[in-house]
C-alpha atoms as a PDB file:
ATOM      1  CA  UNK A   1      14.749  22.667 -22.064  1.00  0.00           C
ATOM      2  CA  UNK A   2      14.300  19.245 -20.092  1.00  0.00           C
ATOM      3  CA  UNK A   3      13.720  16.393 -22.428  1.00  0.00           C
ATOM      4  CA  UNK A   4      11.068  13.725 -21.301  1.00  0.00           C
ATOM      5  CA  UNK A   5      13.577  11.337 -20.194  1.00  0.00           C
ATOM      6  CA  UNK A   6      15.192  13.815 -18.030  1.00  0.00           C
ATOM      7  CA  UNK A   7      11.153  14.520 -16.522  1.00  0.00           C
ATOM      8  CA  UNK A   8      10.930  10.581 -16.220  1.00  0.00           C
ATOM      9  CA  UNK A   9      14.287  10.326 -13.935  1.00  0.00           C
ATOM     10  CA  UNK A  10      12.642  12.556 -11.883  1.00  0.00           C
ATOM     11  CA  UNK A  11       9.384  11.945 -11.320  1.00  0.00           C
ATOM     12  CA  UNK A  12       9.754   8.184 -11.887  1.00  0.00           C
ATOM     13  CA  UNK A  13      11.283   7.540  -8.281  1.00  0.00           C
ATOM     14  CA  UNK A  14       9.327   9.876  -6.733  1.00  0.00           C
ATOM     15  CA  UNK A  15       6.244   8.138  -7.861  1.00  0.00           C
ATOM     16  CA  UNK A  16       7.364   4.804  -7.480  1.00  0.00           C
ATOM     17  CA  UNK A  17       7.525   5.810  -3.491  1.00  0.00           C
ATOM     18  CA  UNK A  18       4.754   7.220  -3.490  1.00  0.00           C
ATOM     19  CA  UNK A  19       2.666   3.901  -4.494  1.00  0.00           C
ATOM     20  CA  UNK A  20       4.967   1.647  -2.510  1.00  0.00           C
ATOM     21  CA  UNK A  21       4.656   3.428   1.405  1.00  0.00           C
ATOM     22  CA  UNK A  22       1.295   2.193   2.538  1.00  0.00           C
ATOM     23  CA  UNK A  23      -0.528   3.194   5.325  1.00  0.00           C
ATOM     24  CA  UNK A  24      -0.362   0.848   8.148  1.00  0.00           C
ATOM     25  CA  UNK A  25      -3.238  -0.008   9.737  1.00  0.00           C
ATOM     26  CA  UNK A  26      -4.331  -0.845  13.135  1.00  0.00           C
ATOM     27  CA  UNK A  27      -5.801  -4.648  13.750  1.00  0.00           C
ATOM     28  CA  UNK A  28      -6.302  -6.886  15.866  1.00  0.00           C
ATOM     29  CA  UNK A  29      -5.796 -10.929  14.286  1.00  0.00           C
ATOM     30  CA  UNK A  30      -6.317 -13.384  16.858  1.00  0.00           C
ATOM     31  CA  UNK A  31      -4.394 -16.490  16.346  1.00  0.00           C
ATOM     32  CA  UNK A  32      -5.300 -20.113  15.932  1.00  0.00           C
ATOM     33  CA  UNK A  33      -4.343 -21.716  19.291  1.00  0.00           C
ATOM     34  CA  UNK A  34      -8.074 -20.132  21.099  1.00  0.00           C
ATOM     35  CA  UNK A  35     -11.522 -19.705  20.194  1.00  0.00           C
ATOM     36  CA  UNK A  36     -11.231 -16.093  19.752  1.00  0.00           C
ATOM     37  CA  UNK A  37     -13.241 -14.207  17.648  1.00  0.00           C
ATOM     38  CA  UNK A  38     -12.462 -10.341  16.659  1.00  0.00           C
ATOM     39  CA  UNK A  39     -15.704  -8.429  15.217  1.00  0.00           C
ATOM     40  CA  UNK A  40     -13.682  -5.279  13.449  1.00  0.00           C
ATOM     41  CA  UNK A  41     -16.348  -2.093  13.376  1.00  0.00           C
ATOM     42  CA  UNK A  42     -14.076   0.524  11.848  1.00  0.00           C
ATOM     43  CA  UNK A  43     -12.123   1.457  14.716  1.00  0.00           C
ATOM     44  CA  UNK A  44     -13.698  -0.329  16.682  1.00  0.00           C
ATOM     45  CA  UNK A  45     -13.189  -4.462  17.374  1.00  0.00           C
ATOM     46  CA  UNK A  46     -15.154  -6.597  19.370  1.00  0.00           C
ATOM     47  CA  UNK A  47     -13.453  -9.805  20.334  1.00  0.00           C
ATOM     48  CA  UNK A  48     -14.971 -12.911  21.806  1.00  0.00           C
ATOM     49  CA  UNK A  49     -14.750 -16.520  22.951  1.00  0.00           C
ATOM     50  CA  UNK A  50     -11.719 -17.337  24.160  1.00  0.00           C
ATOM     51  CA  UNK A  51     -10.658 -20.294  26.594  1.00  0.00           C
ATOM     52  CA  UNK A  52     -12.161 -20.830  29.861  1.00  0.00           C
ATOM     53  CA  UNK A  53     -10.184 -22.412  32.438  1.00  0.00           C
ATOM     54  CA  UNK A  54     -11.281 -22.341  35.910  1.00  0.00           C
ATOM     55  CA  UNK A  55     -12.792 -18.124  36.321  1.00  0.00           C
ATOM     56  CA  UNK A  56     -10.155 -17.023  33.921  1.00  0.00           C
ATOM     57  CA  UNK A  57     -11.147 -16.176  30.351  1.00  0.00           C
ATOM     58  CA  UNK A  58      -8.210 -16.414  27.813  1.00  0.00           C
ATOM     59  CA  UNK A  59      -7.256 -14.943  24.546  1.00  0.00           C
ATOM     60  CA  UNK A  60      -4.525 -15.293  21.987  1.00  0.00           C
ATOM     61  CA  UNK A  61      -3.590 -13.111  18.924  1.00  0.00           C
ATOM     62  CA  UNK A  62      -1.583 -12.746  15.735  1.00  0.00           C
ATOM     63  CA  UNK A  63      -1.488  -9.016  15.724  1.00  0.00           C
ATOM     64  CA  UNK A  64      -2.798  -6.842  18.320  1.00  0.00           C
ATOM     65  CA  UNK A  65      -2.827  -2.863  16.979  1.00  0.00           C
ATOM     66  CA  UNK A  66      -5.915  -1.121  18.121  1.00  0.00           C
ATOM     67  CA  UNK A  67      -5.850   2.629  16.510  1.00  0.00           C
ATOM     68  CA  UNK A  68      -5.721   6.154  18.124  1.00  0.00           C
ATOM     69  CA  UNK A  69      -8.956   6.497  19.575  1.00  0.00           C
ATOM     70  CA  UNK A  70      -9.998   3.091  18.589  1.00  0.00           C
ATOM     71  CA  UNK A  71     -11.144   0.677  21.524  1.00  0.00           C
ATOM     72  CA  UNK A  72     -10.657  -3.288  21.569  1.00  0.00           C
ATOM     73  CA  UNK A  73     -13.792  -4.744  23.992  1.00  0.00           C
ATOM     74  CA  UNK A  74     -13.839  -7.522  25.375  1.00  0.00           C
ATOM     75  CA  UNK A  75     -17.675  -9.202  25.903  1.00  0.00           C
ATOM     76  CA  UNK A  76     -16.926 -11.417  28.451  1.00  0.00           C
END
């Protein structure tokens, strides 16, 4: 007959990885050095502003992770 310490040893680790692996999500962070702005709508992310120079429009991020079947737009 297991004893509850020998259940503990068991389980213990097991559930200890469980609540330790996260899910990793998908996101999109710009960073500090442009005026972007990101506009998360569940999988969805809407990023704006930027830095104009001449007829280019630029962007800088953190993170950029944009989920399966997500889309990252760009409102220009």
């Amino acid at each position: 007959m297991r004893t509850i310490a020998q259940f503990a040893q068991r389980i213990l680790p097991l559930g200890a990885l469980l609540l330790t692996s996260g899910i990793a999500q998908a996101q999109i962070i710009p960073d500090s050095s442009l005026n972007t702005t990101v506009i998360p709508n569940g999988d969805r992310f809407t990023i704006l502003n930027g830095t104009s120079a001449g007829n280019n429009l630029f962007h800088s991020f953190q993170q950029f992770s944009v989920p399966t079947g997500g889309a990252a737009i760009f409102d220009l």
